[in-house]
N, C-alpha and C. Protein backbone atom coordinates (compact mmCIF):
# COMPACT_ATOMS: atom_id res chain seq x y z
N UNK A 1 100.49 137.44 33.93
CA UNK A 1 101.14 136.79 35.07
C UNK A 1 100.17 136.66 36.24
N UNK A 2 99.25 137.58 36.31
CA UNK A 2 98.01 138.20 37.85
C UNK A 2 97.51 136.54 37.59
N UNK A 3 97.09 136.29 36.38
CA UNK A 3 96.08 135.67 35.89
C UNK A 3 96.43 133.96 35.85
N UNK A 4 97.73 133.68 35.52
CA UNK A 4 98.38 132.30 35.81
C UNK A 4 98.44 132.54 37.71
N UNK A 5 98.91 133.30 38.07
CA UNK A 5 98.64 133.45 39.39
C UNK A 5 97.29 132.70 40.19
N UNK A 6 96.46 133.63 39.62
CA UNK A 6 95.14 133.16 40.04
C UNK A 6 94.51 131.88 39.80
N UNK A 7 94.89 131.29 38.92
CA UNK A 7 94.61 130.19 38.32
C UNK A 7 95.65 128.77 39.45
N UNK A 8 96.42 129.37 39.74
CA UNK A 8 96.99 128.19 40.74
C UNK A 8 96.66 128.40 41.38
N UNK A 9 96.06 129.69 42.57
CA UNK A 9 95.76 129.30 43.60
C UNK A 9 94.28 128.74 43.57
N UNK A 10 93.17 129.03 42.28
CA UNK A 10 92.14 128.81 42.50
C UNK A 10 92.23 126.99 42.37
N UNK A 11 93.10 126.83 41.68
CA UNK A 11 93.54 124.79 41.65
C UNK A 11 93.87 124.65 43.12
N UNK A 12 94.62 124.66 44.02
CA UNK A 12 94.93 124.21 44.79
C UNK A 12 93.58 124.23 46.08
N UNK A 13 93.10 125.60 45.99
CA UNK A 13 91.54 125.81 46.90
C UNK A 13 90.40 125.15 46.27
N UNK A 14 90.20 124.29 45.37
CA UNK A 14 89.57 123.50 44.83
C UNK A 14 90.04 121.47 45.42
N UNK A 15 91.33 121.81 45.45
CA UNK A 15 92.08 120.45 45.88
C UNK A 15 91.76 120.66 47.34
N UNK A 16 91.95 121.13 47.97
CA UNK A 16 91.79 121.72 49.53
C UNK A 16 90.52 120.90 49.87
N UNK A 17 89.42 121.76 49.05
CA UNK A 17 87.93 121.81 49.42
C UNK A 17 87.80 120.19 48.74
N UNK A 18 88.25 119.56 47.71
CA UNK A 18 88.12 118.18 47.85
C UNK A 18 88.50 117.49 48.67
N UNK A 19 90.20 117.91 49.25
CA UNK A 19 90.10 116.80 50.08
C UNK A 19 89.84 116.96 51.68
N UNK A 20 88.65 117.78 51.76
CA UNK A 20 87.87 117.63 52.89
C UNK A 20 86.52 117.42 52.68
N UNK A 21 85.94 117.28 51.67
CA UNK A 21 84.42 116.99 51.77
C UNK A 21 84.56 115.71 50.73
N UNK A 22 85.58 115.19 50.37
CA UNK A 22 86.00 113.97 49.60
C UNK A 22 85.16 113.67 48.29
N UNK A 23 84.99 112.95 47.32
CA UNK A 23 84.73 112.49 46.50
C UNK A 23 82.77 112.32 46.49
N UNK A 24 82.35 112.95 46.39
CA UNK A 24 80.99 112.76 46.73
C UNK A 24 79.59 112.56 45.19
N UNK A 25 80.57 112.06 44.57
CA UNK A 25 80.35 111.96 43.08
C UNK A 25 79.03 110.75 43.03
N UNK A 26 78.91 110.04 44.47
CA UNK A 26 78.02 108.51 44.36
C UNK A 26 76.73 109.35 45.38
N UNK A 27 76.67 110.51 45.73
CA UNK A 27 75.65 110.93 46.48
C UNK A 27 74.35 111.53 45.77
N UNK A 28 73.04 110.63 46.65
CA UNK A 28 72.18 110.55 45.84
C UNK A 28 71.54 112.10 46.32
N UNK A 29 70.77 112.51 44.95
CA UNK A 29 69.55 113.86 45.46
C UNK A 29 69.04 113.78 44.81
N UNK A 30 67.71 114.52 44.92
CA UNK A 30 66.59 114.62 43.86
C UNK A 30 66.22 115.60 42.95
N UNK A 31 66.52 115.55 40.99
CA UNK A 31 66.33 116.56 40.24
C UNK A 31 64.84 116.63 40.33
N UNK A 32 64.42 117.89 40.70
CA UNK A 32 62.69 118.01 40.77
C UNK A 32 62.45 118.75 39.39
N UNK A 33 63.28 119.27 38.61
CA UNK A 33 63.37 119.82 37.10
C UNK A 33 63.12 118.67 36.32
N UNK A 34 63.75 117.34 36.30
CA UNK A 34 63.75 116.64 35.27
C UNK A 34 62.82 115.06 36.05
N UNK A 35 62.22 115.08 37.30
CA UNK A 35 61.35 114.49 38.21
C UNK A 35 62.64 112.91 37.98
N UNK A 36 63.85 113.36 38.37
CA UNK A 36 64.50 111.83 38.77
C UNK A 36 65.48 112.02 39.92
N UNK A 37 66.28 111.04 39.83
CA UNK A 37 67.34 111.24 41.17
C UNK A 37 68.71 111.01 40.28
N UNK A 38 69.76 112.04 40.94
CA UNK A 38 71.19 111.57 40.42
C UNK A 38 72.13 111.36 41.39
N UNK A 39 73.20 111.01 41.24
CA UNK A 39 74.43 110.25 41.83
C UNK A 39 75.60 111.58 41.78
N UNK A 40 75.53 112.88 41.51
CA UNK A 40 76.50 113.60 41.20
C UNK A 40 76.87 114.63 42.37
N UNK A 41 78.03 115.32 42.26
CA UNK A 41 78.21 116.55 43.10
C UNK A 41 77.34 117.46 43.17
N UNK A 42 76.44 118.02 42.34
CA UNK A 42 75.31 118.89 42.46
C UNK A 42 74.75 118.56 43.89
N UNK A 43 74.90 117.81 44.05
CA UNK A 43 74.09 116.88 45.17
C UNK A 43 73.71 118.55 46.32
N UNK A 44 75.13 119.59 46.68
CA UNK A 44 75.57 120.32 47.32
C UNK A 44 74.22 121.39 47.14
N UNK A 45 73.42 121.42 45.77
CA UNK A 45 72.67 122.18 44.82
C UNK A 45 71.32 122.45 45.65
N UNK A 46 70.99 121.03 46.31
CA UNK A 46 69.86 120.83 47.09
C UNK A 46 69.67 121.88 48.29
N UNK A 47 68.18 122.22 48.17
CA UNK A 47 68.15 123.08 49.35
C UNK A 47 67.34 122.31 50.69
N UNK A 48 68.07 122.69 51.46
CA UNK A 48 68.05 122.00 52.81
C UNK A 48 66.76 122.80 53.44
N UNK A 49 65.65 121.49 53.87
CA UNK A 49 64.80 121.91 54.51
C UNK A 49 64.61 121.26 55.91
N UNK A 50 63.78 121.64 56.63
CA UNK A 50 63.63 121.33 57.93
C UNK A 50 62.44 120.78 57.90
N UNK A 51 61.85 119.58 57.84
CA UNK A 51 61.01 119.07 57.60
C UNK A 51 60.44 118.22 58.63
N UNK A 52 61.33 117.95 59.49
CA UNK A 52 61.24 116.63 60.85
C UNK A 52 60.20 116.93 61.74
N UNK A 53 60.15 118.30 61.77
CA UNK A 53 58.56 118.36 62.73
C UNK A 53 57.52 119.15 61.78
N UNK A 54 58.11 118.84 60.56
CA UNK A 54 56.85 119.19 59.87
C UNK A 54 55.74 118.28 58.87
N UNK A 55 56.31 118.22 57.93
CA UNK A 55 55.86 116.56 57.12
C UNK A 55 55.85 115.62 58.16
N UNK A 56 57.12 114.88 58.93
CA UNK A 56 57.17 113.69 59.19
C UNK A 56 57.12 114.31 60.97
N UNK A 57 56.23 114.96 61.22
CA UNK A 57 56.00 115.51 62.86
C UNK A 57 55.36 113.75 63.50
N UNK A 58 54.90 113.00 62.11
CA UNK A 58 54.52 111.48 63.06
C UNK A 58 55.39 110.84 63.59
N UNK A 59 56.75 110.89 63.32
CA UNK A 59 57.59 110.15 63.58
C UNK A 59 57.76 110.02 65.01
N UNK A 60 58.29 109.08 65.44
CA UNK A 60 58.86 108.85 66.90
C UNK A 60 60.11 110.18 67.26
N UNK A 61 59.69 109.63 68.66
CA UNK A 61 60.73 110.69 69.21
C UNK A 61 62.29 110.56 69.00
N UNK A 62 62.48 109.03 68.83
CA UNK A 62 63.34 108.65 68.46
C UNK A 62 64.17 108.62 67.63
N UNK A 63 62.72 108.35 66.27
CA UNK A 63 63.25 108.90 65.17
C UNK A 63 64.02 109.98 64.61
N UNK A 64 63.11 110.99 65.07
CA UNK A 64 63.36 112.03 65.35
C UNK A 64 64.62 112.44 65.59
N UNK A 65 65.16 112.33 66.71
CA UNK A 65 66.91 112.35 67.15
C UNK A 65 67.50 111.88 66.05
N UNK A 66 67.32 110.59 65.02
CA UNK A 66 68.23 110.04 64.73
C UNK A 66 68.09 110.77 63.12
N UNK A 67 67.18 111.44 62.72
CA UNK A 67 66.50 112.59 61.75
C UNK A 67 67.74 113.59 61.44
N UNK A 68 68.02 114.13 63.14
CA UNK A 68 68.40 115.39 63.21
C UNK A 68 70.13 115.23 63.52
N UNK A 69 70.39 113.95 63.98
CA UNK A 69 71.61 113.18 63.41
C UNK A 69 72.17 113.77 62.12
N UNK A 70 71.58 112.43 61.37
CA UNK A 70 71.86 112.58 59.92
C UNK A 70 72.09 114.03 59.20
N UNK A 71 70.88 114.85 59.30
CA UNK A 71 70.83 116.15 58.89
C UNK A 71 72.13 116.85 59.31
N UNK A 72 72.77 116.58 60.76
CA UNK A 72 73.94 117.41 61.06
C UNK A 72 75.05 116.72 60.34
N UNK A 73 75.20 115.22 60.01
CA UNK A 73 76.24 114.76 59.49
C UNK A 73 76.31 114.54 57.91
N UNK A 74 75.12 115.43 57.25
CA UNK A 74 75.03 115.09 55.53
C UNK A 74 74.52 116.80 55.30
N UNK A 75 75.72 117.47 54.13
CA UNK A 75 74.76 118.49 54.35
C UNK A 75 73.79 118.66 53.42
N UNK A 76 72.76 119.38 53.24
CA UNK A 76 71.55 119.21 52.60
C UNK A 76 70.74 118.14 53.12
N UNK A 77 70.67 117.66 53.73
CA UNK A 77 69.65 116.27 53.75
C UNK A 77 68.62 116.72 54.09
N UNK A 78 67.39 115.79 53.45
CA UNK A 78 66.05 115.96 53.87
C UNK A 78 65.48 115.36 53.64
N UNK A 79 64.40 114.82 54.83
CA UNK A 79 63.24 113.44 54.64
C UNK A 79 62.38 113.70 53.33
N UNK A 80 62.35 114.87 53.01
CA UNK A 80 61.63 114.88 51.86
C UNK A 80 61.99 114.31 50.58
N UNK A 81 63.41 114.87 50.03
CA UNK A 81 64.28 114.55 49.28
C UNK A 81 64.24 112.71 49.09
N UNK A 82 64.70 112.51 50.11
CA UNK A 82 65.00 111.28 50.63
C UNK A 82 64.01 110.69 50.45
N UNK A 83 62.48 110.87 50.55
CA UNK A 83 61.73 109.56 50.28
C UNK A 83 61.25 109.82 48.62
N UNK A 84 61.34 110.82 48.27
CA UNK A 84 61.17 110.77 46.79
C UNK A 84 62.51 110.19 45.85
N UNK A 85 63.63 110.41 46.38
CA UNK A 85 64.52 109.27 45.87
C UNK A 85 64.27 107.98 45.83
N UNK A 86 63.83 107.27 47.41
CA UNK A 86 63.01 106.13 47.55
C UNK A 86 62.37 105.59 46.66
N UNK A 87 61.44 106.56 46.11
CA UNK A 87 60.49 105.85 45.37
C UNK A 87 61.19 105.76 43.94
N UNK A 88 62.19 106.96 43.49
CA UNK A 88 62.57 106.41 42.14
C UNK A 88 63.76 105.58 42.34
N UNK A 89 64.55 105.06 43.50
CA UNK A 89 64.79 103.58 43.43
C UNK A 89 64.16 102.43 43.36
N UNK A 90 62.79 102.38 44.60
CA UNK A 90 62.17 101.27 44.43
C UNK A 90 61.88 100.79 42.64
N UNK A 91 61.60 101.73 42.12
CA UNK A 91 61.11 101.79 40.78
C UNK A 91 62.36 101.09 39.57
N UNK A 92 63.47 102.01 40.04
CA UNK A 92 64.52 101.38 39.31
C UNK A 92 65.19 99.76 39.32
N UNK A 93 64.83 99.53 40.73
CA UNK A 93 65.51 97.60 41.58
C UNK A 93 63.97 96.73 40.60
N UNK A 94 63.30 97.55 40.42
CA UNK A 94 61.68 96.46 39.81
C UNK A 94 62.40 96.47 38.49
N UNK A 95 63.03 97.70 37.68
CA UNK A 95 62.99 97.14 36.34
C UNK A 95 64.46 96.65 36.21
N UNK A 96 65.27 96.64 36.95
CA UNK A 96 66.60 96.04 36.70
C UNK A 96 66.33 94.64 37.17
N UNK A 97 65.38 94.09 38.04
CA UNK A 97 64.83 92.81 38.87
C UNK A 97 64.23 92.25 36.94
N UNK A 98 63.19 92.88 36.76
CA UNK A 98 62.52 92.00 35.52
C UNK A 98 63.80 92.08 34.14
N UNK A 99 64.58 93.20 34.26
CA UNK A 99 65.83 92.80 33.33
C UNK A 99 66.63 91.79 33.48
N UNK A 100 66.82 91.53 34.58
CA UNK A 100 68.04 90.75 35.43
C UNK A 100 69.12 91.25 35.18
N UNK A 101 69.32 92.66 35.19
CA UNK A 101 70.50 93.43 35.25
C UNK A 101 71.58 93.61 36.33
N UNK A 102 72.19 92.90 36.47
CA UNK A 102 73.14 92.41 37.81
C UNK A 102 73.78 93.84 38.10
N UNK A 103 74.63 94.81 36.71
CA UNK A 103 74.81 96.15 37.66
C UNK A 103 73.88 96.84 37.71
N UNK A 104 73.03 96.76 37.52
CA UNK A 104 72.16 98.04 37.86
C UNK A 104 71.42 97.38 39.41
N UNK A 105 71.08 95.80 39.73
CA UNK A 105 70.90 95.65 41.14
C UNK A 105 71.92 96.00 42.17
N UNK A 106 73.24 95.61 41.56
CA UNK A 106 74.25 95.86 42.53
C UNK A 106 74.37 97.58 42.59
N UNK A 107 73.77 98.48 41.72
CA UNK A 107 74.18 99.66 42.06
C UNK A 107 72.98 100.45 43.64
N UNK A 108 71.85 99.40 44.22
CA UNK A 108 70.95 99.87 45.05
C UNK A 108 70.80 99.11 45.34
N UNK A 109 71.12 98.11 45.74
CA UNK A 109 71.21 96.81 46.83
C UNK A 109 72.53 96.87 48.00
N UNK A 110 72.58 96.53 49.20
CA UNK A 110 73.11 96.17 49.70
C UNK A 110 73.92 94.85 48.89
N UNK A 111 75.27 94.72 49.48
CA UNK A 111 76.10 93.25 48.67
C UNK A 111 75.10 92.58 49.01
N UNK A 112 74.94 91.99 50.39
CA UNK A 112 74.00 90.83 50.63
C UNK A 112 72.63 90.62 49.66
N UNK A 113 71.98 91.58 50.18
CA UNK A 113 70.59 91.38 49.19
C UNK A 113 71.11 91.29 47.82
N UNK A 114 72.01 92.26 47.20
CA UNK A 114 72.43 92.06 45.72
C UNK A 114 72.65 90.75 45.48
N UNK A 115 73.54 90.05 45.92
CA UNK A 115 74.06 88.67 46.18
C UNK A 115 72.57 87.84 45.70
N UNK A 116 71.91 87.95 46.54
CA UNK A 116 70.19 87.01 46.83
C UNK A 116 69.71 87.16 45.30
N UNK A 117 69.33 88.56 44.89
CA UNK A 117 68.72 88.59 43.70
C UNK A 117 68.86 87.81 42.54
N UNK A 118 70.29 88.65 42.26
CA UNK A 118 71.26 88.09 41.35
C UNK A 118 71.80 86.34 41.44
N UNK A 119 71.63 85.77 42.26
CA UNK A 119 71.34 84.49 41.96
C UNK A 119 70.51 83.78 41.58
N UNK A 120 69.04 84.96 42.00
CA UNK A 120 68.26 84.00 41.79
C UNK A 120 67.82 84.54 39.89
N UNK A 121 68.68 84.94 39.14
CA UNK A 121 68.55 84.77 38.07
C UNK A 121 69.11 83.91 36.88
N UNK A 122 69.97 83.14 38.27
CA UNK A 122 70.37 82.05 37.53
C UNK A 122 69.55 80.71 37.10
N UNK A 123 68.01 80.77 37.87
CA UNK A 123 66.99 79.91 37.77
C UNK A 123 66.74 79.85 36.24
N UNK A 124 66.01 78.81 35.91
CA UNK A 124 65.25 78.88 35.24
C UNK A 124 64.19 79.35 34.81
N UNK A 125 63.38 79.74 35.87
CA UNK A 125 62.42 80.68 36.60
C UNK A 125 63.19 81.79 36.60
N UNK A 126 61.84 82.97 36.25
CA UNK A 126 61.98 84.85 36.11
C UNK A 126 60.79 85.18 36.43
N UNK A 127 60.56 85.34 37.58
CA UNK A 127 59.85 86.18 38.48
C UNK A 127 59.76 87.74 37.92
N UNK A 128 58.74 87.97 37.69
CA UNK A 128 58.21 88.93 36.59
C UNK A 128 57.18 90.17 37.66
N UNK A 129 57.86 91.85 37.35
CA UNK A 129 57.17 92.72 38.50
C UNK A 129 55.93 93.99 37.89
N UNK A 130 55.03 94.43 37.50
CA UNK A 130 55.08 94.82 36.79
C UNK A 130 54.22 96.51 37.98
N UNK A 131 54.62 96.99 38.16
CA UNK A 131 53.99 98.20 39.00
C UNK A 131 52.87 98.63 38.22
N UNK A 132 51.73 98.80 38.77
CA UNK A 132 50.76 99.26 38.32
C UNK A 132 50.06 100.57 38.38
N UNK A 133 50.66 100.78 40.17
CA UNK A 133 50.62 102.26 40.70
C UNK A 133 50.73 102.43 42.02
N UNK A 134 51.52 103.07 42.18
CA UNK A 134 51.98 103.37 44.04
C UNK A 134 50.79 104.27 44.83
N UNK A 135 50.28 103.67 45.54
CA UNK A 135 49.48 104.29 46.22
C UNK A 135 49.79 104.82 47.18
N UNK A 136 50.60 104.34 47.69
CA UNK A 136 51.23 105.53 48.96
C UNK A 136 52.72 105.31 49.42
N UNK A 137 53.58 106.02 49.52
CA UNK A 137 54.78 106.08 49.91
C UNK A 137 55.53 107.21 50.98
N UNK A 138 55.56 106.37 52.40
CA UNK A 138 55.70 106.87 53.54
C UNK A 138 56.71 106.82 54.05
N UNK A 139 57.62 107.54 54.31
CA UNK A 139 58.72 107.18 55.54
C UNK A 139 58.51 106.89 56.67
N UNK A 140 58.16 106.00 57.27
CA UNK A 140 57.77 105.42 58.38
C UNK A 140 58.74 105.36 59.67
N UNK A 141 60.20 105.02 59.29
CA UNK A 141 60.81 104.83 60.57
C UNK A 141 62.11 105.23 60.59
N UNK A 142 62.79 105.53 61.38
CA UNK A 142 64.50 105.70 61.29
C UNK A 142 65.11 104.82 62.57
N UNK A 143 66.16 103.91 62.22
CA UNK A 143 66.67 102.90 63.11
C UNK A 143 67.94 103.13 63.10
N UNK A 144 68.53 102.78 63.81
CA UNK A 144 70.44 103.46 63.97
C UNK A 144 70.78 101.97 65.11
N UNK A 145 71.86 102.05 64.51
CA UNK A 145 72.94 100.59 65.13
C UNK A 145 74.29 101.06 64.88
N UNK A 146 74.53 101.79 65.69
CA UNK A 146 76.16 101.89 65.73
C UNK A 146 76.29 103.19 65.37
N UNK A 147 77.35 103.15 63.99
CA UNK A 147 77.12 104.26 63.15
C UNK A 147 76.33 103.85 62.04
N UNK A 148 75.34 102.95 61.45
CA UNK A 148 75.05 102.72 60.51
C UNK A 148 73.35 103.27 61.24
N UNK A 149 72.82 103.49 60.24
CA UNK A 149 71.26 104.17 59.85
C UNK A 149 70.12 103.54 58.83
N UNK A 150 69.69 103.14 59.25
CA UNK A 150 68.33 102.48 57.88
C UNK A 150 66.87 103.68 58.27
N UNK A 151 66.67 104.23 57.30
CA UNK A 151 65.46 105.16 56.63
C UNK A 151 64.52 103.97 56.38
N UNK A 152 63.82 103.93 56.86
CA UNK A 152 62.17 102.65 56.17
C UNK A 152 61.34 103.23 55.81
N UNK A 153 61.19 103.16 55.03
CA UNK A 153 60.05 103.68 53.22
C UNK A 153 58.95 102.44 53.45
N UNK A 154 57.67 102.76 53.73
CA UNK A 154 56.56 102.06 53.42
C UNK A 154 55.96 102.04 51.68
N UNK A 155 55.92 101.36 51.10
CA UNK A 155 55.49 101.29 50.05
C UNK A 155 54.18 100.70 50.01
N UNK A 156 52.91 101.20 49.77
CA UNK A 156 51.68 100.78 49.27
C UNK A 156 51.38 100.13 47.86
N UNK A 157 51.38 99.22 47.08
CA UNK A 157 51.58 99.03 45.57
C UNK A 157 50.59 98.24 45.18
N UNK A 158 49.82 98.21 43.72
CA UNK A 158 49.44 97.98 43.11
C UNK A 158 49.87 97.07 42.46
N UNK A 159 50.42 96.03 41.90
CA UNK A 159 51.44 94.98 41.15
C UNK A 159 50.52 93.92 40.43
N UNK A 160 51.26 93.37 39.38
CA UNK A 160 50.82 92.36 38.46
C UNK A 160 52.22 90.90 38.79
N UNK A 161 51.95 90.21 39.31
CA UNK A 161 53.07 89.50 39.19
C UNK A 161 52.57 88.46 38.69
N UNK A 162 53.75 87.93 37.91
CA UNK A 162 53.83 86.40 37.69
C UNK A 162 55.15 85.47 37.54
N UNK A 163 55.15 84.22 37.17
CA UNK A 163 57.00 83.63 36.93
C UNK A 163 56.28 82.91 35.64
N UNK A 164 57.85 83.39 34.70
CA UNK A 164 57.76 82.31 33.84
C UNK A 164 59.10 81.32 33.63
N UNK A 165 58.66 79.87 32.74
CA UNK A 165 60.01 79.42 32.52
C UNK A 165 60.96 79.93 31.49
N UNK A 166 61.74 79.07 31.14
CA UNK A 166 62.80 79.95 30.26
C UNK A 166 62.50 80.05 28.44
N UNK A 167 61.26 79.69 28.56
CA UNK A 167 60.87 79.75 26.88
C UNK A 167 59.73 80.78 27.13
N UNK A 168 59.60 81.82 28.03
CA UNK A 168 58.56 82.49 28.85
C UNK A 168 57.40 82.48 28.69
N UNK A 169 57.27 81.01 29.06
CA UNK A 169 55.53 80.60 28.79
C UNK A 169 55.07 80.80 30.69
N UNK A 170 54.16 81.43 30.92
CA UNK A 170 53.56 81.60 32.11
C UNK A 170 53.20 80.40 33.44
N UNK A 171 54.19 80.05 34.16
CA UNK A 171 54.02 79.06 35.04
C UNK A 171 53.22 79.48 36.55
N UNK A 172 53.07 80.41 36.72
CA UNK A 172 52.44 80.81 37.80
C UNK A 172 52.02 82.30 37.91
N UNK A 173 50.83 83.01 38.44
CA UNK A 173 49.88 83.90 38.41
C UNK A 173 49.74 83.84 36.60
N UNK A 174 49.26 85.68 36.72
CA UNK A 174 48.37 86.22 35.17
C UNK A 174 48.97 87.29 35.15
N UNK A 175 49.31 87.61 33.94
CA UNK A 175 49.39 89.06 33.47
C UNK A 175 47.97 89.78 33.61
N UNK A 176 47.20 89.58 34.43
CA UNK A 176 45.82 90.39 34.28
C UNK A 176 45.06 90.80 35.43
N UNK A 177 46.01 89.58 36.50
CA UNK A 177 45.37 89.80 37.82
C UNK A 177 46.46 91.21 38.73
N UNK A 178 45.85 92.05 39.59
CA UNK A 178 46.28 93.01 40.17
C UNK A 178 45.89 92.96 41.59
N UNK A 179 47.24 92.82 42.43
CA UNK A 179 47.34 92.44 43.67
C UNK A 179 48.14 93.80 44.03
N UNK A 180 47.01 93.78 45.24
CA UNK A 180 48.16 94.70 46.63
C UNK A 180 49.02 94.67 47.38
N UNK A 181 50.03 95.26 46.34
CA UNK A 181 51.40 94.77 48.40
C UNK A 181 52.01 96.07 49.05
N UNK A 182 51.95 95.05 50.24
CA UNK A 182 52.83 96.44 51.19
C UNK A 182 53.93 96.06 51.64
N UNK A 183 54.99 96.83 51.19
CA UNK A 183 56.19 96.72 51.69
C UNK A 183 57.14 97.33 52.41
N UNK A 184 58.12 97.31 53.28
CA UNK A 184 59.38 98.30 54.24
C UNK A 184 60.63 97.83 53.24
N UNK A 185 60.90 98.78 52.94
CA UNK A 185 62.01 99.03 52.39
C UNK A 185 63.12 99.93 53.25
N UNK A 186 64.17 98.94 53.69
CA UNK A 186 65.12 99.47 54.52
C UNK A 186 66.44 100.09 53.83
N UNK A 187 66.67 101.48 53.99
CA UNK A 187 67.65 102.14 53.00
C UNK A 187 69.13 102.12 54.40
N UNK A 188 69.56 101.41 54.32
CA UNK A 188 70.76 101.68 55.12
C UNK A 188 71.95 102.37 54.78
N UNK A 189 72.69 103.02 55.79
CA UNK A 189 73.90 103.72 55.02
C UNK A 189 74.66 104.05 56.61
N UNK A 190 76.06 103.34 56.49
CA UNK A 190 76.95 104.29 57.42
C UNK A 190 77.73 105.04 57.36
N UNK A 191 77.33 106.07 58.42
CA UNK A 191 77.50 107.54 58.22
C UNK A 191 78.97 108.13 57.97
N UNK A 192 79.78 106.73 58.59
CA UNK A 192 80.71 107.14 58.45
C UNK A 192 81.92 106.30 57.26
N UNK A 193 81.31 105.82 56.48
CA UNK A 193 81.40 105.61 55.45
C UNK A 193 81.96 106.41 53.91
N UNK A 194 83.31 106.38 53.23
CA UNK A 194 83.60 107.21 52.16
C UNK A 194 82.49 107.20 51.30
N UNK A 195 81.51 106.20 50.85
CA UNK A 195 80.68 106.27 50.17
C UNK A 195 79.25 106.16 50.27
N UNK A 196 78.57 107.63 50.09
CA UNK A 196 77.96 108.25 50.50
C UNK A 196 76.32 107.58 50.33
N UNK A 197 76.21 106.88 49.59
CA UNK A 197 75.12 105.77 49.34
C UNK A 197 74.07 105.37 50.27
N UNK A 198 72.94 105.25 50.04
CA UNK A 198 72.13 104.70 50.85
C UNK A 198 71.71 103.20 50.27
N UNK A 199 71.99 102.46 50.41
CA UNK A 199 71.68 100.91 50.20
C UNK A 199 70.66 100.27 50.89
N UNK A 200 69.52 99.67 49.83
CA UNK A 200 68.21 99.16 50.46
C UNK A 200 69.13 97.59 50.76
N UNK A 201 69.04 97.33 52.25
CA UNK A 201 69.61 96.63 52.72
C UNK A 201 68.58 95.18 53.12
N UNK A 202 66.88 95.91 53.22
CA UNK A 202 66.32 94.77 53.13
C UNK A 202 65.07 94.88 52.49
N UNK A 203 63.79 94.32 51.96
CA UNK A 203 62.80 94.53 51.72
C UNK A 203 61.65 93.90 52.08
N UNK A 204 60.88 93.89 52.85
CA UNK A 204 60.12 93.25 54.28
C UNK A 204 58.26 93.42 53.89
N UNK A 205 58.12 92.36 53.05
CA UNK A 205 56.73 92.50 52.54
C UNK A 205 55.40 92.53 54.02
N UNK A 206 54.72 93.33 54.23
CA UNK A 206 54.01 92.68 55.50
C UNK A 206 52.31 93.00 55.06
């Protein structure tokens, strides 16, 4: 009887504790055991570091504030975490981009940008990405509008691009030539938002 006892109240203090830290099943963190990122409740698993005047001590002052924001309104968060997720999204939007995998763009795109991509695979033309090697990947900036937040990830890259038509004979560049790009990758997310997501909202080649 102790034991059916215990068992309801430990259900209901489980329901409790869900429905105040809500559904957090879409929140991203980084497995450093298996070197990827997941979408799950473990998320809680992560250990919270203080990193803002340490790694990223370049940041603006500004930034900064809006750093120590976030950190109070997500728990665990960390610029560290956070830009190594970065990079295994950027990585994931390149091969769902050369798949033309519409959910897997829509699962790290903003609607809008998702929207952009995903049309443009209705071309005839397939714009083809092929990473060669990341040379550097920086968190560069933190911007805040309202309650919403964009993290900007500098990406340094190595790339092979080319387009082909739809019988994929090569209409423009080489599979052989290797070009440098640099890109801002804007991860937006509002804070006050049920779903906990950071969405690359834009991607800003410069």
């Amino acid at each position: 009887m102790e034991i059916i006892i215990l068992a309801i109240t430990t259900f209901f203090i489980i329901k409790k504790l869900h429905s105040i830290l809500g559904d957090e099943s879409d929140r991203m963190y980084f497995d450093y055991e298996n070197n990827n990122f997941k979408t799950l409740k473990e998320a809680e698993k992560v250990n919270k570091k203080n990193d803002i005047e340490g790694d990223f001590n370049y940041l603006t002052n500004e930034a900064k504030i809006y750093a120590k924001e976030i950190c109070k309104k997500i728990d665990n968060f960390s610029l560290n975490t956070f830009q190594n997720i970065a990079i295994k999204v950027m990585e994931f939007v390149i091969k769902a981009n050369n798949n033309q995998n519409k959910e897997e763009i829509n699962k790290f795109l903003s609607k809008e940008l998702a929207e952009v991509v995903c049309n443009s695979f209705n071309n005839e033309e397939k714009n083809n990405i092929i990473l060669v090697s990341l040379k550097e990947a920086k968190l560069c900036d933190i911007l805040k509008n309202g309650t919403t937040y964009d993290i900007v990830v500098l990406f340094d890259m190595e790339q092979i691009n080319y387009t082909t038509d739809k019988n994929d004979n090569i209409i423009n560049g080489n599979k052989s030539e290797i070009v440098n790009v640099k890109e801002r990758w804007y991860f937006s997310h509002n804070i006050n938002s049920k779903n906990q997501t950071w969405f690359v909202n834009k991607i800003e080649e410069i």
